[in-house]
N, C-alpha and C. Protein backbone atom coordinates (compact mmCIF):
# COMPACT_ATOMS: atom_id res chain seq x y z
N UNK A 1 117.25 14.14 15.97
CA UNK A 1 116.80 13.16 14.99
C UNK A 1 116.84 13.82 13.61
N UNK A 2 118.02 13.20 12.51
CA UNK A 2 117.49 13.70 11.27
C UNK A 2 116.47 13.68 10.45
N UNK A 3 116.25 14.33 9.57
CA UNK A 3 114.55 14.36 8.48
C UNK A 3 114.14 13.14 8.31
N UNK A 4 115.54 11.64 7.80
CA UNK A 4 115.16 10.99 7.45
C UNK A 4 114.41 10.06 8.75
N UNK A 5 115.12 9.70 9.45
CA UNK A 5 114.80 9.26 10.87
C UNK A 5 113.21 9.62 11.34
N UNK A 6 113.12 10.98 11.04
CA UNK A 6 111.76 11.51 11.41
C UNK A 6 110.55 11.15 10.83
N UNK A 7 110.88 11.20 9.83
CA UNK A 7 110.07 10.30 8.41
C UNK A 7 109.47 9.13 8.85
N UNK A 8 110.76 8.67 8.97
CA UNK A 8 110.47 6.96 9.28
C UNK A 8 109.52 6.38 10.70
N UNK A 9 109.59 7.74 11.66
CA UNK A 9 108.68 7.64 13.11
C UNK A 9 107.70 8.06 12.37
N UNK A 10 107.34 8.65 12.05
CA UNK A 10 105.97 9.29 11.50
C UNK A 10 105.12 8.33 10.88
N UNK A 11 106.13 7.77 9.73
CA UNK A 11 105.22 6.64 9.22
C UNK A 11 104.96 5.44 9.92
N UNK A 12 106.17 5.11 11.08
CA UNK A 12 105.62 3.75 11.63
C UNK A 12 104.24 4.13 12.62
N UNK A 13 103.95 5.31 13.15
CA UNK A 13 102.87 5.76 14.19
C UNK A 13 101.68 5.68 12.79
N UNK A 14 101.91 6.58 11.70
CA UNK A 14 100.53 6.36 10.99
C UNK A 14 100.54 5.02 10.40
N UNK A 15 101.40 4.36 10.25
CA UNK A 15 100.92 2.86 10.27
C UNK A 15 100.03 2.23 11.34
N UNK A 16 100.30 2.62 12.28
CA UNK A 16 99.62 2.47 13.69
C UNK A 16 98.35 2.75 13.76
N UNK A 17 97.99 3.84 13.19
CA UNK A 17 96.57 4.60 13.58
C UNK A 17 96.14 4.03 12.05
N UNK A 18 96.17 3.19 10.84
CA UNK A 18 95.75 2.85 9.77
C UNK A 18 95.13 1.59 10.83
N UNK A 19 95.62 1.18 11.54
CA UNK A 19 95.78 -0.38 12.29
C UNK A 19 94.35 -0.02 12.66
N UNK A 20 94.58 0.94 14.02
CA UNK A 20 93.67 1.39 14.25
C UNK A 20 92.14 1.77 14.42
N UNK A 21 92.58 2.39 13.07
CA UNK A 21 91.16 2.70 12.58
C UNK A 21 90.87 1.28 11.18
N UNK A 22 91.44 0.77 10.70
CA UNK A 22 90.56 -0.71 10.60
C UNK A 22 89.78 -1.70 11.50
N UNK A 23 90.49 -1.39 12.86
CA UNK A 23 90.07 -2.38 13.96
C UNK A 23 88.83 -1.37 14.44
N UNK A 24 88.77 -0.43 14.80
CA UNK A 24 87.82 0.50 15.36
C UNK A 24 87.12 1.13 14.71
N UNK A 25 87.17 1.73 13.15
CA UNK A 25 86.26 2.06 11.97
C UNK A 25 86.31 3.76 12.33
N UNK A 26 87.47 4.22 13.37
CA UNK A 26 87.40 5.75 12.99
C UNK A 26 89.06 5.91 13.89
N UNK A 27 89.81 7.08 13.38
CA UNK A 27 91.28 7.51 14.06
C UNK A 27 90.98 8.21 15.13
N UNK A 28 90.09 8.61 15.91
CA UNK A 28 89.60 9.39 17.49
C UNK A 28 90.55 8.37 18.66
N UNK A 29 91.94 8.01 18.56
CA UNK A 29 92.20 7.28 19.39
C UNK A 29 92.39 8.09 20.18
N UNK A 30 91.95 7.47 21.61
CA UNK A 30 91.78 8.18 22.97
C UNK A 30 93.32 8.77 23.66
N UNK A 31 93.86 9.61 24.05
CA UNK A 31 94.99 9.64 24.96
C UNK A 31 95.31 8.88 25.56
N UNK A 32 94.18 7.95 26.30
CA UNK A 32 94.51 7.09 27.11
C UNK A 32 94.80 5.94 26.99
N UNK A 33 94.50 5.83 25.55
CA UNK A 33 94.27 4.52 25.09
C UNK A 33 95.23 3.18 26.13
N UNK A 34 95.00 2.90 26.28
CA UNK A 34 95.70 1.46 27.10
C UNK A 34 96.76 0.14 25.91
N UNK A 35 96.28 0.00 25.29
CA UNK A 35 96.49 -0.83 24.39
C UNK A 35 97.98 0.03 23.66
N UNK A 36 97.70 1.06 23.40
CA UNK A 36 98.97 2.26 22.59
C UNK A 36 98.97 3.04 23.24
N UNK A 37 99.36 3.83 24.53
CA UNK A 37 99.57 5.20 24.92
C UNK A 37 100.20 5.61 23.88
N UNK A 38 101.26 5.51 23.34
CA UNK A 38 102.16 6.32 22.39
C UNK A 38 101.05 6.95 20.89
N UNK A 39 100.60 5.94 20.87
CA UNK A 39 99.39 6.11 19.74
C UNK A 39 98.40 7.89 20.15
N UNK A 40 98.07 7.08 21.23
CA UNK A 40 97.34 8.71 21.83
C UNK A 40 97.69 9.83 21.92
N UNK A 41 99.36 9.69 22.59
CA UNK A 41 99.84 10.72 22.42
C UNK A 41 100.43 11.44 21.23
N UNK A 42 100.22 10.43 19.86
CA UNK A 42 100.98 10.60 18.75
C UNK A 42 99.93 11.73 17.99
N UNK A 43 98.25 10.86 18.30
CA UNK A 43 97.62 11.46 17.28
C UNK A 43 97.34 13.11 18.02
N UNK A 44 97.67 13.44 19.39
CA UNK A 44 96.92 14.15 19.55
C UNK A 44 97.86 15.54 19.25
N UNK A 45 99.35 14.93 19.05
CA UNK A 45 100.29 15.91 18.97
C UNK A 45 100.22 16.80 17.17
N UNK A 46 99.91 15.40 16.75
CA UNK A 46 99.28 15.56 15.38
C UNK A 46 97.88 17.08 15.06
N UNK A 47 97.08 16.72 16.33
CA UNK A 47 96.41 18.16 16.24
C UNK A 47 97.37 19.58 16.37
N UNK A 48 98.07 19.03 17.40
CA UNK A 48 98.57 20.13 18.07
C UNK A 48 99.60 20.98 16.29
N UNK A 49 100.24 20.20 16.20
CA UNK A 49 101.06 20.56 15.20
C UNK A 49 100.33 21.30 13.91
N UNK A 50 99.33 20.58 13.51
CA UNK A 50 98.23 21.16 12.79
C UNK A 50 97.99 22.63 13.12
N UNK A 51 97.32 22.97 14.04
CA UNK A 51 97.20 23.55 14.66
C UNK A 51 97.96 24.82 14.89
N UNK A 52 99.87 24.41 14.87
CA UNK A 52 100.33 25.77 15.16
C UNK A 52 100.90 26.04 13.65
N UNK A 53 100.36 25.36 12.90
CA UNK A 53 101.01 25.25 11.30
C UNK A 53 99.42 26.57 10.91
N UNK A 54 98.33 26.35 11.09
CA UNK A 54 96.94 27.17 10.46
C UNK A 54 97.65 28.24 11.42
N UNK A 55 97.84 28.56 12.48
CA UNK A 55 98.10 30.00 13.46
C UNK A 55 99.60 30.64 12.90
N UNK A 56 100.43 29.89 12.05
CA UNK A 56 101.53 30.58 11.13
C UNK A 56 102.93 30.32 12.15
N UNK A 57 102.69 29.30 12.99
CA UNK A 57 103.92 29.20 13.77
C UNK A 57 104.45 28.16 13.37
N UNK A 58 106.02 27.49 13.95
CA UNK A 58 106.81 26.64 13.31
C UNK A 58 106.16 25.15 13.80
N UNK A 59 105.72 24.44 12.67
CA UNK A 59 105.34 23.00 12.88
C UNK A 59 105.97 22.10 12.19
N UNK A 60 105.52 20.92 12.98
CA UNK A 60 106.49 19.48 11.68
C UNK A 60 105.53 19.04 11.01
N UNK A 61 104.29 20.05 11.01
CA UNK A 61 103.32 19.41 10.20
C UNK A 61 103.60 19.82 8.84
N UNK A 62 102.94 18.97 7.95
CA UNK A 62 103.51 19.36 6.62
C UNK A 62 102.47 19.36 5.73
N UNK A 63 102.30 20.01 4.19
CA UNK A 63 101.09 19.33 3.69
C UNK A 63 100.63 18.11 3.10
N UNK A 64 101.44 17.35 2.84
CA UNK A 64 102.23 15.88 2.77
C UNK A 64 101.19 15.20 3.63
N UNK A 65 101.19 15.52 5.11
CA UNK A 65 101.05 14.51 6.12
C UNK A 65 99.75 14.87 6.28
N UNK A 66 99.47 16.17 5.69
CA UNK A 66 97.54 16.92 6.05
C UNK A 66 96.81 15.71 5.10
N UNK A 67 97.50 15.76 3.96
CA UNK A 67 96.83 14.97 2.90
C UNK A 67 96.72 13.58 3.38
N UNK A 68 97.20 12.92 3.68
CA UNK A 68 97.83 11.63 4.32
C UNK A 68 96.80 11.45 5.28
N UNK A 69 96.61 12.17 6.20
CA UNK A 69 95.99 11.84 7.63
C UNK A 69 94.60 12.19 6.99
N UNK A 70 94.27 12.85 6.63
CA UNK A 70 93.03 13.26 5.50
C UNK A 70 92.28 11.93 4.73
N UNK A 71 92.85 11.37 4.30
CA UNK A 71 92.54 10.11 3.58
C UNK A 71 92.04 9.10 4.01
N UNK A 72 92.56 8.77 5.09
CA UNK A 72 92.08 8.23 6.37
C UNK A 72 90.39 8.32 7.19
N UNK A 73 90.42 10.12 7.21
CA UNK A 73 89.38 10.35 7.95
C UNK A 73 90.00 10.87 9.54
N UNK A 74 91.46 11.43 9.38
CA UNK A 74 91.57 12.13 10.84
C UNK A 74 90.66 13.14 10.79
N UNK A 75 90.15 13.34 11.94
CA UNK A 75 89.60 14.42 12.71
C UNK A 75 90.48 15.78 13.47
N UNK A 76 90.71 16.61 12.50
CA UNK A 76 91.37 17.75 13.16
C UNK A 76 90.84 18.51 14.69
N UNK A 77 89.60 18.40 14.58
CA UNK A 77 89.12 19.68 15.79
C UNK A 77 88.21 18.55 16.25
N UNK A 78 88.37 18.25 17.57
CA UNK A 78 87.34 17.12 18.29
C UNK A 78 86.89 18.08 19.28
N UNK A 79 86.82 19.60 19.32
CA UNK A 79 86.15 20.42 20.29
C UNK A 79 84.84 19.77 20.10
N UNK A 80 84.11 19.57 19.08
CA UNK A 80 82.80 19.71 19.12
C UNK A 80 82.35 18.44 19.53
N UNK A 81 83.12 17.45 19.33
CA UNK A 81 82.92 15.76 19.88
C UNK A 81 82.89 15.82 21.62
N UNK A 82 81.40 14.93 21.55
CA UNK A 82 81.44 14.67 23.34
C UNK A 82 82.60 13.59 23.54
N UNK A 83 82.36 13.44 25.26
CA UNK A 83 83.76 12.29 26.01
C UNK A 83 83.66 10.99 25.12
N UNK A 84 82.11 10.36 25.12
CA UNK A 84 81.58 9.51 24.49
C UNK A 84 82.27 8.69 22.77
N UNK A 85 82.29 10.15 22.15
CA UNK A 85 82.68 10.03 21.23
C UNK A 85 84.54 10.15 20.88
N UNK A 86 85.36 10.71 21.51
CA UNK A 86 86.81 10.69 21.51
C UNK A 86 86.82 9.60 22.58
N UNK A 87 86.41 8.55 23.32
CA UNK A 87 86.39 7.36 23.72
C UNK A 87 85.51 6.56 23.60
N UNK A 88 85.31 6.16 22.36
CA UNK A 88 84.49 5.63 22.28
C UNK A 88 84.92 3.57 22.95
N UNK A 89 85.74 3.82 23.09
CA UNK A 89 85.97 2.02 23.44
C UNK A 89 85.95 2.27 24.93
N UNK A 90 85.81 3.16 25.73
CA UNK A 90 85.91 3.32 27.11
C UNK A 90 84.42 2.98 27.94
């Protein structure tokens, strides 16, 4: 997939999780979510990437998209969040 192509997935998924979190009032969408699996698996890859971008390894995270998902109110580290709370519609 070229940059531009990539771009364009990126933004239609955080269009997704804007959806989201208007309908639900926070971006903690579950993995499991039913309604979007892809969603779940989008945001959580989103940590992941984060993640190997702060540890100095190669990510597609960018600071572009930190700022972006930031604005919002993503939640980088849900270690400290109970089940309760990263599902909360469950």
């Amino acid at each position: 997939m070229d940059q531009f192509n990539n771009n364009q997935a990126w933004e239609a998924k955080f269009a997704e999780l804007v959806a989201y979190r208007e309908e639900y009032g926070h971006c903690s969408v579950p993995r499991t979510y039913e309604a979007n699996r892809e969603l779940g698996h989008w945001v959580m890859r989103q940590r992941t990437e984060y993640r190997l971008l702060m540890e100095g390894k190669r990510s597609s995270m960018t600071e572009e998209r930190i700022v972006t998902l930031n604005q919002i109110g993503f939640v980088w580290d849900t270690s400290h969040l109970g089940a309760w709370q990263l599902n909360p519609n469950e």
